[in-house]
Protein backbone atom coordinates (compact mmCIF):
# COMPACT_ATOMS: atom_id res chain seq x y z
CA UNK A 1 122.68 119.33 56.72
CA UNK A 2 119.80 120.93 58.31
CA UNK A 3 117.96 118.04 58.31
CA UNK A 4 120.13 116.29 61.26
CA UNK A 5 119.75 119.09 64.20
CA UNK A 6 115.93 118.18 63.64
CA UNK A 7 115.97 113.93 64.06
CA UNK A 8 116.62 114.19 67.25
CA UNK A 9 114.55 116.62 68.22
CA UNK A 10 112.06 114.29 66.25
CA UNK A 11 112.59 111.32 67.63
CA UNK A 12 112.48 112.93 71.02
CA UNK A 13 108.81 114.27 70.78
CA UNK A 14 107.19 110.77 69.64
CA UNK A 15 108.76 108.94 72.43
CA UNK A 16 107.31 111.77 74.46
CA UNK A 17 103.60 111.61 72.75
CA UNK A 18 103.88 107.47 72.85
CA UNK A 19 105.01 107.56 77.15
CA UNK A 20 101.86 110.26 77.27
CA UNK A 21 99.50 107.59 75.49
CA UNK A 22 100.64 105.01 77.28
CA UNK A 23 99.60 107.00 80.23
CA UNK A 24 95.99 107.28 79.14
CA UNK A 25 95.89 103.80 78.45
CA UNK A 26 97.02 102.82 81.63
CA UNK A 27 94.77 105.26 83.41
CA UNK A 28 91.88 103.31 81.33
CA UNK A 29 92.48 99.99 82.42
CA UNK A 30 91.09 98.55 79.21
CA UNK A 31 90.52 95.46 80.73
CA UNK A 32 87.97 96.77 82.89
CA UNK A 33 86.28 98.63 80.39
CA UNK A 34 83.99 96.64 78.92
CA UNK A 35 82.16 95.97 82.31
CA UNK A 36 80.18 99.10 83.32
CA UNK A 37 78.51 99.33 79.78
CA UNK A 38 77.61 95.44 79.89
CA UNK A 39 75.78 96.33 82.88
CA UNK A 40 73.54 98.74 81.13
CA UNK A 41 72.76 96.70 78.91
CA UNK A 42 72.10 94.04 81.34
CA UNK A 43 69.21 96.08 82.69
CA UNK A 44 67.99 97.51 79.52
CA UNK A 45 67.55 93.70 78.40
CA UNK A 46 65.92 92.84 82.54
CA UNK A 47 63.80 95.89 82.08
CA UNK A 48 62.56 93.82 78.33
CA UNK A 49 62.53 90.50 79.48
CA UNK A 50 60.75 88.86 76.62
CA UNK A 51 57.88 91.32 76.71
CA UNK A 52 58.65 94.37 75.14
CA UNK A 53 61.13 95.28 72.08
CA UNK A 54 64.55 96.56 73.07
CA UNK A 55 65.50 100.12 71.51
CA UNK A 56 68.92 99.06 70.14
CA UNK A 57 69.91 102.83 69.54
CA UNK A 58 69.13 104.19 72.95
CA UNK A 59 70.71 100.96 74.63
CA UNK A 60 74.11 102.08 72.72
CA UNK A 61 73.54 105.69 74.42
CA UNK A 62 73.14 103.90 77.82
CA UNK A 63 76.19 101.86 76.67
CA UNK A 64 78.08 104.73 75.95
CA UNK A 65 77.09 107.26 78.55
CA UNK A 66 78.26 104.29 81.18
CA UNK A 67 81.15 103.85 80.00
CA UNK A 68 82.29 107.58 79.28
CA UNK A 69 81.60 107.78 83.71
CA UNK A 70 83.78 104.88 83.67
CA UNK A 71 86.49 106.47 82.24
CA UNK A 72 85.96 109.88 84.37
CA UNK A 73 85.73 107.43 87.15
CA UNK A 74 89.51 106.35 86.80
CA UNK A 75 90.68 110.00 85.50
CA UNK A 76 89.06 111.44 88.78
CA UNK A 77 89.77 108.81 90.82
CA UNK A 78 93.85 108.65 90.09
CA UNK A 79 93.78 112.53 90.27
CA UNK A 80 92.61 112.81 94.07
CA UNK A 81 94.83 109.84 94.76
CA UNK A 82 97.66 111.30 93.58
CA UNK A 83 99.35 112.05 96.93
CA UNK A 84 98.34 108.32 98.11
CA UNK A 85 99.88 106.82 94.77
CA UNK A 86 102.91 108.69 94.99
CA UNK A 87 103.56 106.66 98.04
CA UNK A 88 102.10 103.67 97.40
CA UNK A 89 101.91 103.22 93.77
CA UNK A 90 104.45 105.66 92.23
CA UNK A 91 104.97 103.66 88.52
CA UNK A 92 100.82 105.02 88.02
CA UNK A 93 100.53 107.94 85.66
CA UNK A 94 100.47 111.10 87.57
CA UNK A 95 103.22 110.22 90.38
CA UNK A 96 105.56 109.21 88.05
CA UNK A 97 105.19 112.29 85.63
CA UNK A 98 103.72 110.93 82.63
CA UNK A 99 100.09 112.61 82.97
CA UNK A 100 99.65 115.84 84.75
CA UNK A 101 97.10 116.04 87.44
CA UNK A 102 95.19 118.82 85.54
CA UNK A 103 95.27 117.17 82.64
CA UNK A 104 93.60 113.93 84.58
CA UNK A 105 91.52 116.40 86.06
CA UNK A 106 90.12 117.82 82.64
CA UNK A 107 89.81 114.50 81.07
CA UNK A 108 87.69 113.63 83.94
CA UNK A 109 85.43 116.46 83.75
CA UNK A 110 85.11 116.10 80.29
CA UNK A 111 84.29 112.84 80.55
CA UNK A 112 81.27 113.43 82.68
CA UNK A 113 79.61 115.77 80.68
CA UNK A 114 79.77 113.41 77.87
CA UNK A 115 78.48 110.91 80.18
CA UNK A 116 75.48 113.19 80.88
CA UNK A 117 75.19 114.07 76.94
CA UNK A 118 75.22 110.61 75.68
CA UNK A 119 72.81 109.65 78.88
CA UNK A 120 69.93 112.74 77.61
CA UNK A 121 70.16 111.12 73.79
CA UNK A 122 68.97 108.13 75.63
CA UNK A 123 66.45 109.66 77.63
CA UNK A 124 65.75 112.04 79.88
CA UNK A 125 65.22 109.69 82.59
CA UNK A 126 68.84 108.29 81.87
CA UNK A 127 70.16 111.97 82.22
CA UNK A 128 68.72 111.95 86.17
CA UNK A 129 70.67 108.55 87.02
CA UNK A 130 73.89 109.73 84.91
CA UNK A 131 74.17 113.17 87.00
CA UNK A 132 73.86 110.97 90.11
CA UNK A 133 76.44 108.64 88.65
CA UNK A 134 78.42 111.74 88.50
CA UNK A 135 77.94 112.91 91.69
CA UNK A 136 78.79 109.41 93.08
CA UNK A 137 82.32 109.00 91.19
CA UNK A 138 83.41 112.44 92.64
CA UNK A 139 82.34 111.70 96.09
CA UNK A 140 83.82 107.91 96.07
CA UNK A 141 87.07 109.36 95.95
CA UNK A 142 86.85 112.60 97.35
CA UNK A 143 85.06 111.41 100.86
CA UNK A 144 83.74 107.91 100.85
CA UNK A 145 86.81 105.62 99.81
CA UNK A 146 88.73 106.00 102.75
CA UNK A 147 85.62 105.30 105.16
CA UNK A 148 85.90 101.52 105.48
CA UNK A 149 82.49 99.58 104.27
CA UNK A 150 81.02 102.82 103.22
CA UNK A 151 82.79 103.09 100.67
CA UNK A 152 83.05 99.49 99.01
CA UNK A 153 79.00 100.25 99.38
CA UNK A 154 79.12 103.47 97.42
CA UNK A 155 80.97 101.85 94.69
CA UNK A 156 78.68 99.42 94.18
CA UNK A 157 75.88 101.57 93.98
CA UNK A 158 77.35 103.15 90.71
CA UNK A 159 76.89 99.86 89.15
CA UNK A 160 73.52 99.50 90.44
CA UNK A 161 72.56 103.15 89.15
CA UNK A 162 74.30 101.72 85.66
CA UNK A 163 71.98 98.73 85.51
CA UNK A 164 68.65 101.22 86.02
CA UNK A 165 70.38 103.77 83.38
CA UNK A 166 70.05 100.85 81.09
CA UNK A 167 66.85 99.99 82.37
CA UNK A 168 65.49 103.69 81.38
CA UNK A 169 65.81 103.23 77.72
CA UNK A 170 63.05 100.63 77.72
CA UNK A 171 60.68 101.86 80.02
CA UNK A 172 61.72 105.44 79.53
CA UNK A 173 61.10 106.55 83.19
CA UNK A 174 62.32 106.42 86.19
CA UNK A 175 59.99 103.68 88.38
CA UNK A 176 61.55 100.51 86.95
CA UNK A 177 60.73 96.97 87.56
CA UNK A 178 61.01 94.35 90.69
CA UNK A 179 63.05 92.61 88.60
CA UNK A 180 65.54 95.40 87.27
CA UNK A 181 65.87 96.67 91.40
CA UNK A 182 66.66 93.21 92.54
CA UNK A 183 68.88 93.48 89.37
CA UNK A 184 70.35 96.17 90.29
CA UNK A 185 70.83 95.07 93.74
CA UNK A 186 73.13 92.42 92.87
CA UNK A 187 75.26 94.63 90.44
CA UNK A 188 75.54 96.68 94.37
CA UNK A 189 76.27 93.39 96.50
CA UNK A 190 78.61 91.88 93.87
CA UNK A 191 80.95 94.55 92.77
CA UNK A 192 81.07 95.85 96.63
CA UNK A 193 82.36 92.80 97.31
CA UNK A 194 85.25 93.21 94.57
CA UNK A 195 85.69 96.61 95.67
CA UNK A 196 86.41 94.95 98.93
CA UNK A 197 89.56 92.84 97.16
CA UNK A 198 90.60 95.60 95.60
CA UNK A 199 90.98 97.29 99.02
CA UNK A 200 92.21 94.02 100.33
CA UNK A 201 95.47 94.18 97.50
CA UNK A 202 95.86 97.98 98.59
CA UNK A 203 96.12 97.31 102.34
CA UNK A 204 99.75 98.11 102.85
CA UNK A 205 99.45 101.49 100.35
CA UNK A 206 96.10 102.49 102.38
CA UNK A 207 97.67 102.02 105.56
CA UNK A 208 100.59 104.10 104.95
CA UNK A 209 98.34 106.77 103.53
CA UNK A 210 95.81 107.17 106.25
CA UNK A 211 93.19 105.29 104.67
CA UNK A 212 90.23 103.75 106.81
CA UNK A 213 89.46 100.87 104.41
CA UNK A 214 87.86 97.60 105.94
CA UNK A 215 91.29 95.19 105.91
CA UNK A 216 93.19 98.35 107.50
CA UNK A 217 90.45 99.10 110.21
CA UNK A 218 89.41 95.32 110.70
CA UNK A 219 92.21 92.61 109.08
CA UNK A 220 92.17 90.69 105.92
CA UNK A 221 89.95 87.97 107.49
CA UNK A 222 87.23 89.81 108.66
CA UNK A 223 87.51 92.01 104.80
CA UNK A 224 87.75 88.33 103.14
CA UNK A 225 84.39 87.07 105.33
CA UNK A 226 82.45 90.28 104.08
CA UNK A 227 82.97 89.55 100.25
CA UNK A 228 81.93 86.35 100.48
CA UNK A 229 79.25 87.05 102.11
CA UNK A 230 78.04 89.95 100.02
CA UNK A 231 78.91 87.58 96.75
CA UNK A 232 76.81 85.29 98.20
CA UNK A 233 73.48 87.32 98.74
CA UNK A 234 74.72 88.90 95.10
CA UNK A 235 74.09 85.10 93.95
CA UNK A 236 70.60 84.77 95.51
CA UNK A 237 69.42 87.90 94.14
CA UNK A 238 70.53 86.84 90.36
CA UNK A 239 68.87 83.61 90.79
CA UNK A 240 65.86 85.52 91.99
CA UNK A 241 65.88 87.22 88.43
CA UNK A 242 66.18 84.27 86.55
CA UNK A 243 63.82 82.44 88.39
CA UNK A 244 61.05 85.33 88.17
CA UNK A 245 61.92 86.08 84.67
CA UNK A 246 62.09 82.59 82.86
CA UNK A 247 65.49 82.90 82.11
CA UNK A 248 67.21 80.45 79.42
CA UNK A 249 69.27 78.27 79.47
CA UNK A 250 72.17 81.32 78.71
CA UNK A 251 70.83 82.89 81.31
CA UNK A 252 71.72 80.20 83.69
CA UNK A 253 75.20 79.59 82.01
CA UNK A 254 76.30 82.23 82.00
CA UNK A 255 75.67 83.34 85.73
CA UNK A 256 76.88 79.98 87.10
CA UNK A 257 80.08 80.46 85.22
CA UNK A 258 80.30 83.79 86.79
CA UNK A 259 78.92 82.95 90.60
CA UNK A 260 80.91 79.69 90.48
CA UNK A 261 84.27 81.20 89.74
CA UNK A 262 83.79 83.74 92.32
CA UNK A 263 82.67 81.50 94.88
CA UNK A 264 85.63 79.63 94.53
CA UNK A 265 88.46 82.80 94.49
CA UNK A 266 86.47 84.02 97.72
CA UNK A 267 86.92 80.84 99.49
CA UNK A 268 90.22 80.45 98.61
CA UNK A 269 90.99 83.89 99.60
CA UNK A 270 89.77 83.13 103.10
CA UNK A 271 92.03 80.25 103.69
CA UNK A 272 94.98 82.14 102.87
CA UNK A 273 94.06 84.96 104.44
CA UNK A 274 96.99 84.78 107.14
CA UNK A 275 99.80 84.78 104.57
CA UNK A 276 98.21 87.02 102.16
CA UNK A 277 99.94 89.29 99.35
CA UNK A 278 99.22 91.98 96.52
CA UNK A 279 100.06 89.25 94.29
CA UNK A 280 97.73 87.16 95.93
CA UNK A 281 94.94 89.73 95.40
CA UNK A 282 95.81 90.81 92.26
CA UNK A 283 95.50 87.72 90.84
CA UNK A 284 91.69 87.25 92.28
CA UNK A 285 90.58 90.23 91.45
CA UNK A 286 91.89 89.24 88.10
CA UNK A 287 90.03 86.18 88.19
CA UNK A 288 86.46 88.19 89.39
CA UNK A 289 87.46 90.50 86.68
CA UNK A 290 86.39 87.79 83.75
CA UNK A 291 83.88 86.54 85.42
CA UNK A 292 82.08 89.48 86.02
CA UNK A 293 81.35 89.88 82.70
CA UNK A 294 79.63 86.52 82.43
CA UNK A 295 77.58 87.82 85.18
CA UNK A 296 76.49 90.91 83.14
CA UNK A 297 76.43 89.12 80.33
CA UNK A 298 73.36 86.45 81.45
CA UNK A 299 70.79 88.93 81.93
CA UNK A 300 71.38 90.07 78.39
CA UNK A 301 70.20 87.31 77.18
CA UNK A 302 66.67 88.44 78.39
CA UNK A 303 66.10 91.14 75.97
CA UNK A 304 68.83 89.87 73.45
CA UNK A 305 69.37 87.11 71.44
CA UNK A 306 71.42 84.52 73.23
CA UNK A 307 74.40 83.37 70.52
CA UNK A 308 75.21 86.95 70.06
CA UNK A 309 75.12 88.12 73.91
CA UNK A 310 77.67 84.71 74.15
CA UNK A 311 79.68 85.46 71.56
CA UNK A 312 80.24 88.92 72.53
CA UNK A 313 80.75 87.87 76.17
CA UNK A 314 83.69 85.56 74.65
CA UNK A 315 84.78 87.96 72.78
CA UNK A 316 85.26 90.46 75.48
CA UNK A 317 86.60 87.77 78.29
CA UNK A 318 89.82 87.31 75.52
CA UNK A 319 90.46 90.96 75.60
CA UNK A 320 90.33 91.02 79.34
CA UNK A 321 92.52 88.44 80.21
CA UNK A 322 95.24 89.65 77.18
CA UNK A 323 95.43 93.08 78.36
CA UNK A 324 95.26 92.34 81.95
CA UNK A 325 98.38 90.23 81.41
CA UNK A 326 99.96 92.90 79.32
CA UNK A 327 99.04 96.19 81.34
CA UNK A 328 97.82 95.09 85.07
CA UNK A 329 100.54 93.76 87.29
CA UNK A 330 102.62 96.83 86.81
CA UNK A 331 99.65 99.52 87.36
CA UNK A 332 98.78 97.83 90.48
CA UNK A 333 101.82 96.69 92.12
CA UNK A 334 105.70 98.33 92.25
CA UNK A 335 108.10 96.78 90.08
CA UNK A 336 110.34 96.59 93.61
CA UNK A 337 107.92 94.93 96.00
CA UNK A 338 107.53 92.12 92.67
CA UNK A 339 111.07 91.77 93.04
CA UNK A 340 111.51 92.02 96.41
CA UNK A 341 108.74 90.00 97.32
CA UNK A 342 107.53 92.19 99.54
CA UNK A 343 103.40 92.44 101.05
């Protein structure tokens, strides 16, 4: 008989701990993950480029360390937006109750110092660019995010400081390569110019919420014209790489897979600028999502051998699109403005 008072109480607590899980992964987005590391290892394989032997163990540190600021990123990022999300996007995490803002804000912090950790295994150079990494995820959504182009700019510079972080654990210092800055470069110019879609989706939410981003202050147009162009002088610089670097035949696959596709989403985004939608955005972000990581992926194949940087590459782009299409539409956009069809 005593048994019974306690099955509910049971059953209770694990749909509790599973809707608190859920939360994390959600606050994750596992179908971004897999990018920021990629880029390290990107420039750890630039930094190589057929002339010297990549240090597979530090690379994983890079990997690692990248990826740990990732997560913080999100953590951080969701717990400074809270009062924006709660208007805007009130299904996320924190506004609807599932994860508590200090516990976002502790999982953040955490997160950087393992960052840092995992960063000093690698090398001590690594450790400099991993504190500024740290210092740039706070400030992106503490000051910069709301401050139109600024912004997209400082969020691509934490992919460009993730492609010399990489870079580090083969040359072990800070003064890196032409090629790994011009690298670098185009991780800045390419994922500002998602950053700027990703503004471009939020428009309505960032409006409401006082936020100064480029499609508020200037129209979707004039944000749709910047990422194009950015994506395009991304493109130049990665055939600048490949060019200067002798670059394979993955190396060219790869990239044109992932400049072509974007190329196309961009211009299409342009066209339909005028009747544009969250929906609309969602899915091209989705789109520059996947092929990002065929962009990271080509300059792998530098330092690493190709049929393995490919096959991983594939391997990721499946888990992308699956969990994008089982966890993304929801995070990003209210269940009533889906059914509503509202912009």
């Amino acid at each position: 008989m005593s048994l019974f008072p306690i099955a509910p109480s049971f059953h209770r607590s694990f749909w509790t701990a599973r809707s608190r899980l859920f939360a994390h992964v959600q606050t994750w987005r596992v179908y971004t993950l897999w990018y920021p590391g990629s880029i390290a290892v990107a420039g750890a394989g630039t930094a190589a480029a057929g002339h010297a032997t990549v240090p597979v163990g530090l690379v994983a540190f890079a990997w690692a360390s990248v990826t740990a600021g990732w997560l913080a990123a999100h953590y951080l990022g969701d717990f400074l937006d809270r009062e924006l999300d709660a208007i805007a996007k009130p299904q996320r995490p924190i506004p609807s109750g599932r994860l508590s803002p200090k516990e976002a804000l502790s999982a953040g912090i955490v997160l950087l110092v393992v960052s840092v950790t995992f960063a000093w295994l690698a090398t001590p150079a690594a450790a400099v660019i991993a504190v500024a990494i740290c210092a740039g995820i706070w400030s992106y959504s503490a000051l910069f995010k709301s401050r139109g182009i600024l912004g997209n700019l400082v969020r691509g510079l934490l992919s460009a400081f993730a492609c010399g972080l990489g870079a580090t654990t083969v040359t072990g210092e800070l003064a890196l390569p032409g090629t790994v800055l011009a690298l670098a470069a185009a991780f800045l110019l390419h994922d500002t110019s998602t950053n700027l879609i990703g503004a471009m989706r939020d428009v309505v939410g960032d409006r409401s919420g006082g936020y100064g981003t480029v499609p508020v202050r200037h129209g979707l147009k004039i944000a749709a014209r910047a990422a194009i162009a950015l994506y395009g002088a991304s493109a130049v610089l990665v055939v600048a790489v490949g060019w200067h670097t002798r670059g394979g035949p993955g190396f060219w696959v790869l990239g044109g897979i992932a400049l072509s596709l974007g190329i196309v989403v961009l211009s299409g985004l342009h066209r339909i600028a005028d009747q544009f939608s969250p929906e609309t955005a969602l899915r091209s972000h989705s789109v520059l999502v996947v092929a990002r990581l065929a962009l990271a992926a080509s300059p792998c194949t530098l330092g690493f051998p190709t049929p393995l940087v490919v096959a991983v590459a594939v391997v990721l782009s499946v888990v992308t699109v699956v969990t994008q299409r089982v966890l993304r539409q929801h995070h990003e956009i209210p269940a009533h403005h889906c059914a509503k069809g509202l912009p």
